[in-house]
C-alpha atoms as a PDB file:
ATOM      1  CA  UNK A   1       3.856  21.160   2.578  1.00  0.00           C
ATOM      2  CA  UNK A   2       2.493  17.689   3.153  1.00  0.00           C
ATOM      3  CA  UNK A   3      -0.903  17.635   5.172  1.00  0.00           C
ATOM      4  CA  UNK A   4      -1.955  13.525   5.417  1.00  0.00           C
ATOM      5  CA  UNK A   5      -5.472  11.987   6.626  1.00  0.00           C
ATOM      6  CA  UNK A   6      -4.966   8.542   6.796  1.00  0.00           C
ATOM      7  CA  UNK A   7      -7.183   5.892   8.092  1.00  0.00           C
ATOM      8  CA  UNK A   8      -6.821   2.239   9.347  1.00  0.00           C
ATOM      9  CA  UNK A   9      -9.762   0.453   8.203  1.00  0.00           C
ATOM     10  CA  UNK A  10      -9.464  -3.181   9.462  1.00  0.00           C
ATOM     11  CA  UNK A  11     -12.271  -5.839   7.745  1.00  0.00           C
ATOM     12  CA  UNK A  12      -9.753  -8.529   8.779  1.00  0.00           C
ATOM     13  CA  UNK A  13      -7.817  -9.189  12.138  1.00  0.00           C
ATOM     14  CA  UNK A  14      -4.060  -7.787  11.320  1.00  0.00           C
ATOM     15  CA  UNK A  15      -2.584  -9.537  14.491  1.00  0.00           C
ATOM     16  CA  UNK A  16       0.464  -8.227  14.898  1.00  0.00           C
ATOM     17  CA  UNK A  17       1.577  -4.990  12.487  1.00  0.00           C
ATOM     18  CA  UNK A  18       2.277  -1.153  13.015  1.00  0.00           C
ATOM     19  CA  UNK A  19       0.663   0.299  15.483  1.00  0.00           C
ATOM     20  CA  UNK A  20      -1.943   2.881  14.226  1.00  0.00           C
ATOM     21  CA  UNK A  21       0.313   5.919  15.104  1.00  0.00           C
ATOM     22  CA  UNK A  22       2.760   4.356  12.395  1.00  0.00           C
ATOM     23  CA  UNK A  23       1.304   3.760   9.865  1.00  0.00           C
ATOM     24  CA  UNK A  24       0.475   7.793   9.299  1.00  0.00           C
ATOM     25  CA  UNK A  25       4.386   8.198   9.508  1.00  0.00           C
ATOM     26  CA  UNK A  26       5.231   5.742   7.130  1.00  0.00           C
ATOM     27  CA  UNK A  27       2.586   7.168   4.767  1.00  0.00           C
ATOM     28  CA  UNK A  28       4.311  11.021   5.377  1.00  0.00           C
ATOM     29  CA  UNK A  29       7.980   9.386   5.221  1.00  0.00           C
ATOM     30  CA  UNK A  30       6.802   7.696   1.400  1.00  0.00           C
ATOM     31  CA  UNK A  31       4.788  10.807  -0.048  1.00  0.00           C
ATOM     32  CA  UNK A  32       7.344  12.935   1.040  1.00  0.00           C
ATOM     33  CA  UNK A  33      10.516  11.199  -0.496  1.00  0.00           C
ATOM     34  CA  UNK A  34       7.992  10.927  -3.343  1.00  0.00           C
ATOM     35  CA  UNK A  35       7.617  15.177  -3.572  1.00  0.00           C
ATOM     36  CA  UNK A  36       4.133  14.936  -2.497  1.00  0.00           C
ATOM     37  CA  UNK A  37       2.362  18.270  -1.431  1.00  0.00           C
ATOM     38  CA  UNK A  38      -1.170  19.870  -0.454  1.00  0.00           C
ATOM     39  CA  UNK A  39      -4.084  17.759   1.480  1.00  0.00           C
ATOM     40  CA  UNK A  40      -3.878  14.082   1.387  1.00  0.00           C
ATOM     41  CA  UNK A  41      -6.577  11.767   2.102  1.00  0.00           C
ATOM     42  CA  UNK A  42      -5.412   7.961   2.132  1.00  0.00           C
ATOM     43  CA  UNK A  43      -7.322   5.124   4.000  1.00  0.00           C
ATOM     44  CA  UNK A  44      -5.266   2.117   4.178  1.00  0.00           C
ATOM     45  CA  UNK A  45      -7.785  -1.686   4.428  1.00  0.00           C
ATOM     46  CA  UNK A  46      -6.627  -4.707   5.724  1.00  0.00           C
ATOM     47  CA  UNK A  47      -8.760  -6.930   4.475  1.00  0.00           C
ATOM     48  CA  UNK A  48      -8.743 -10.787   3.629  1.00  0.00           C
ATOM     49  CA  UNK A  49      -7.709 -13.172   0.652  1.00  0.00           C
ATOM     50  CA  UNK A  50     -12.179 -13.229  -0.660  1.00  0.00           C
ATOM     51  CA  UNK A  51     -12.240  -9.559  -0.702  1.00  0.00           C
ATOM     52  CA  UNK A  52      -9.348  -8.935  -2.531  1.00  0.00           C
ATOM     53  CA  UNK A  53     -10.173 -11.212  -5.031  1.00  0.00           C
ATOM     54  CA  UNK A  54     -13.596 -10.538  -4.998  1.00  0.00           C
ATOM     55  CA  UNK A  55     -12.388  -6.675  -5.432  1.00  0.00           C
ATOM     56  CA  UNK A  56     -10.117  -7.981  -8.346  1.00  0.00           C
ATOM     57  CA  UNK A  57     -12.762  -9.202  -9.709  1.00  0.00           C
ATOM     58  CA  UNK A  58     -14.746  -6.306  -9.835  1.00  0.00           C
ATOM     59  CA  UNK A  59     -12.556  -3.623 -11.239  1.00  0.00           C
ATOM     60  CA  UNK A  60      -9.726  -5.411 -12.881  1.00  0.00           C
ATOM     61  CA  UNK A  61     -11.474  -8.643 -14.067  1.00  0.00           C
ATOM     62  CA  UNK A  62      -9.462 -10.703 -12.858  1.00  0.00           C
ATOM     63  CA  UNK A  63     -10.969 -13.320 -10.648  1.00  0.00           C
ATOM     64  CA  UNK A  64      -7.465 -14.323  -8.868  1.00  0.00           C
ATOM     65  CA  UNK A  65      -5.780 -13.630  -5.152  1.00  0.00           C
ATOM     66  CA  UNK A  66      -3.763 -10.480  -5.367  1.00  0.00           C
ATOM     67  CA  UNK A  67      -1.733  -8.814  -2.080  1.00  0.00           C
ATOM     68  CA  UNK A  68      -2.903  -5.185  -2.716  1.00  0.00           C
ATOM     69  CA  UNK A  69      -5.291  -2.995  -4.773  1.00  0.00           C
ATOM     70  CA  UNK A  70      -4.873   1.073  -4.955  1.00  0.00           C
ATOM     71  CA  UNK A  71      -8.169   2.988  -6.088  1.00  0.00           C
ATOM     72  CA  UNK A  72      -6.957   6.575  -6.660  1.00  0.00           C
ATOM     73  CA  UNK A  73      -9.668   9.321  -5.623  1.00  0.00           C
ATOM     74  CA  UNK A  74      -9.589  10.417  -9.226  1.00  0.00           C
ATOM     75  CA  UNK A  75      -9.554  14.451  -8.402  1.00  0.00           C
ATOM     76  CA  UNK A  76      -6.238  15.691  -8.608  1.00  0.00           C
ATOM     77  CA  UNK A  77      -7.524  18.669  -6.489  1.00  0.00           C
ATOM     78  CA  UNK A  78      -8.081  16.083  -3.495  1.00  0.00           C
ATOM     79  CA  UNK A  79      -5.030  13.297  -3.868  1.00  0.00           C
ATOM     80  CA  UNK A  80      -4.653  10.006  -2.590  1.00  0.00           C
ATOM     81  CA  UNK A  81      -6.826   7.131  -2.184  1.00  0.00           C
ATOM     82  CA  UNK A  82      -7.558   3.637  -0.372  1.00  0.00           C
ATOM     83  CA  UNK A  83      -4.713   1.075  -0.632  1.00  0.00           C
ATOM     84  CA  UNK A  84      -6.461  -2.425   0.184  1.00  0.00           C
ATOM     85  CA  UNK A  85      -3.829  -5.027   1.794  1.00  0.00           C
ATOM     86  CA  UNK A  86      -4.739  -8.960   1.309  1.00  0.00           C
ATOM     87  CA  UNK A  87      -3.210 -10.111   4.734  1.00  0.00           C
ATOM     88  CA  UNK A  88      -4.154 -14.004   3.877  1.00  0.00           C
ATOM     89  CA  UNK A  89      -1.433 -13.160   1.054  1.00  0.00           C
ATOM     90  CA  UNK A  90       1.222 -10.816   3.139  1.00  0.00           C
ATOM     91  CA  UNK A  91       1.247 -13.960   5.633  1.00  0.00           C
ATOM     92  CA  UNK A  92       1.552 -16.562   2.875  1.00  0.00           C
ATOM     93  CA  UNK A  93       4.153 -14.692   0.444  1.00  0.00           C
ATOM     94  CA  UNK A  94       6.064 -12.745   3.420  1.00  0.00           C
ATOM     95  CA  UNK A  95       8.523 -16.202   3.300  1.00  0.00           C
ATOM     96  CA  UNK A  96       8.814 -15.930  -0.376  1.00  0.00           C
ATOM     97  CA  UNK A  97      10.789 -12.842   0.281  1.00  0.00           C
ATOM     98  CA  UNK A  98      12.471 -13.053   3.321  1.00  0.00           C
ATOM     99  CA  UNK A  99      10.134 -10.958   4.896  1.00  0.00           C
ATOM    100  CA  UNK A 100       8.362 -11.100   8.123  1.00  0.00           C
ATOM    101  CA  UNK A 101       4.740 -10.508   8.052  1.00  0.00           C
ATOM    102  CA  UNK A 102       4.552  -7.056   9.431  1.00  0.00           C
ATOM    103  CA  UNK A 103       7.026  -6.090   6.958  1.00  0.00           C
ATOM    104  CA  UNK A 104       5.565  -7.502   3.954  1.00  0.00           C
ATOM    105  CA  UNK A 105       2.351  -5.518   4.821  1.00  0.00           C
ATOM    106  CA  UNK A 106       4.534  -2.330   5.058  1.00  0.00           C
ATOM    107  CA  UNK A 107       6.091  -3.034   1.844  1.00  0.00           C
ATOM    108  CA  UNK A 108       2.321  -3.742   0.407  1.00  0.00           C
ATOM    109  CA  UNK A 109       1.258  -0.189   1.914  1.00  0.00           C
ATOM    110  CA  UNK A 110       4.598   1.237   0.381  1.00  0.00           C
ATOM    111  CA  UNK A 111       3.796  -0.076  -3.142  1.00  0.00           C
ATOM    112  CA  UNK A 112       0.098   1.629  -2.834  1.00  0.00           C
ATOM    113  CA  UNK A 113       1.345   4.673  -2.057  1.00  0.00           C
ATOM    114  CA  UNK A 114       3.859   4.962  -4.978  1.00  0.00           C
ATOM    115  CA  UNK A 115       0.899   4.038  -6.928  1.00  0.00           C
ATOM    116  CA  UNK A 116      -1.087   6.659  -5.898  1.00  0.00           C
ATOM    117  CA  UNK A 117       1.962   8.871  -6.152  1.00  0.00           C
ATOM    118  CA  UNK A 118       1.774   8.102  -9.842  1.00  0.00           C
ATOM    119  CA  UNK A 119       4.094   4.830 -10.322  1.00  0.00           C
ATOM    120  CA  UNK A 120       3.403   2.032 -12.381  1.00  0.00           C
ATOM    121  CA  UNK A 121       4.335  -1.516 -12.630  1.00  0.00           C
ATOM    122  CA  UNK A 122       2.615  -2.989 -16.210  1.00  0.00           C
ATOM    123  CA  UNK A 123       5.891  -3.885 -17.752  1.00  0.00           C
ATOM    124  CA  UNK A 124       8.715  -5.770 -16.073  1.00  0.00           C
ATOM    125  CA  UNK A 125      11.408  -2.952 -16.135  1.00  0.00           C
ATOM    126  CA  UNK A 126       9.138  -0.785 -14.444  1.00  0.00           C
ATOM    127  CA  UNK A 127       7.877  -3.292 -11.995  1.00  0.00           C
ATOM    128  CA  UNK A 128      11.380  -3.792 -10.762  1.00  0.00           C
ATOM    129  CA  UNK A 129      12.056   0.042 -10.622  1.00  0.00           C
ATOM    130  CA  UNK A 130       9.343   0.246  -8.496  1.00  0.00           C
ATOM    131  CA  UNK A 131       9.599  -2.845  -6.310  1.00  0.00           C
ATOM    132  CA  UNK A 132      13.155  -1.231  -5.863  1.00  0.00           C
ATOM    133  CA  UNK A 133      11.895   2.265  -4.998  1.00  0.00           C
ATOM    134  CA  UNK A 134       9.671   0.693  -2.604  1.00  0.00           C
ATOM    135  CA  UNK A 135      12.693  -1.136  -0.838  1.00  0.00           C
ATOM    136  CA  UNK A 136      14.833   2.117  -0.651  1.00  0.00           C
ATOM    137  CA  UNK A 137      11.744   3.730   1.174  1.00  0.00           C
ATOM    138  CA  UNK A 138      11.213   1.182   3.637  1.00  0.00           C
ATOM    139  CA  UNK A 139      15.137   0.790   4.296  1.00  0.00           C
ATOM    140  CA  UNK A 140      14.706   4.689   5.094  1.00  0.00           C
ATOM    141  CA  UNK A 141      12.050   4.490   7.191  1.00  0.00           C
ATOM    142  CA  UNK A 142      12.789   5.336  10.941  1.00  0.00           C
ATOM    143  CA  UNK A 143       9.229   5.968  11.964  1.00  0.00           C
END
């Protein structure tokens, strides 16, 4: 059985996105589908396009704009972790893929969760199997 903490942090004004009450179910809908059990800790950040990059920066040194950043609470014995959304770079790439902004950020907080689930995207064939996996979820989603 799934038990979820999540928490909204918002650094940055999200305007218009899920409500708070939302974004727990679309956490439970993903780590469920994904065979997730025990106590779950997640805090999802909005934040904008400097603090991503600075955060990029930091930990992957890489001093560029990226849309989202997972840090994994390292302890299997406690899972999850903070997902940290860019919403400067949901808003600007949204168009890029026929997305609306709200959606793109739920597809961001989608892809953090499979990577806290375990997925990864460092090759291209895996990148698209997740990118896919993150579509089915969201197409699933009835929250």
């Amino acid at each position: 059985m799934l038990d979820l903490e999540l928490d909204l942090v918002r650094e940055a004004d999200p305007g218009e996105t899920l409500g708070d009450e939302r974004w727990a179910a679309l956490a439970r809908h993903v780590l469920t589908a994904e065979g997730a059990s025990g106590a779950w800790s997640v805090a999802v950040v909005l934040v904008d396009d400097a603090r991503l990059q600075a955060l990029h920066a930091e930990f992957m040194d890489v001093d560029e704009p990226t849309d989202v950043m997972t840090f994994p609470t390292g302890d299997p014995g406690a899972p999850g972790g903070d997902i940290v959304v860019s919403l400067d770079r949901a808003r600007e790439q949204a168009p890029e893929f026929g997305l609306g902004y709200a959606d793109e950020v739920r597809f961001l907080v989608v892809h953090g969760l499979l990577h806290l689930c375990g997925w990864d995207d460092v090759t291209p064939e895996a990148r698209a199997r997740m990118l896919a996996r993150g579509a089915e979820l969201i197409a699933t989603f009835a929250g």
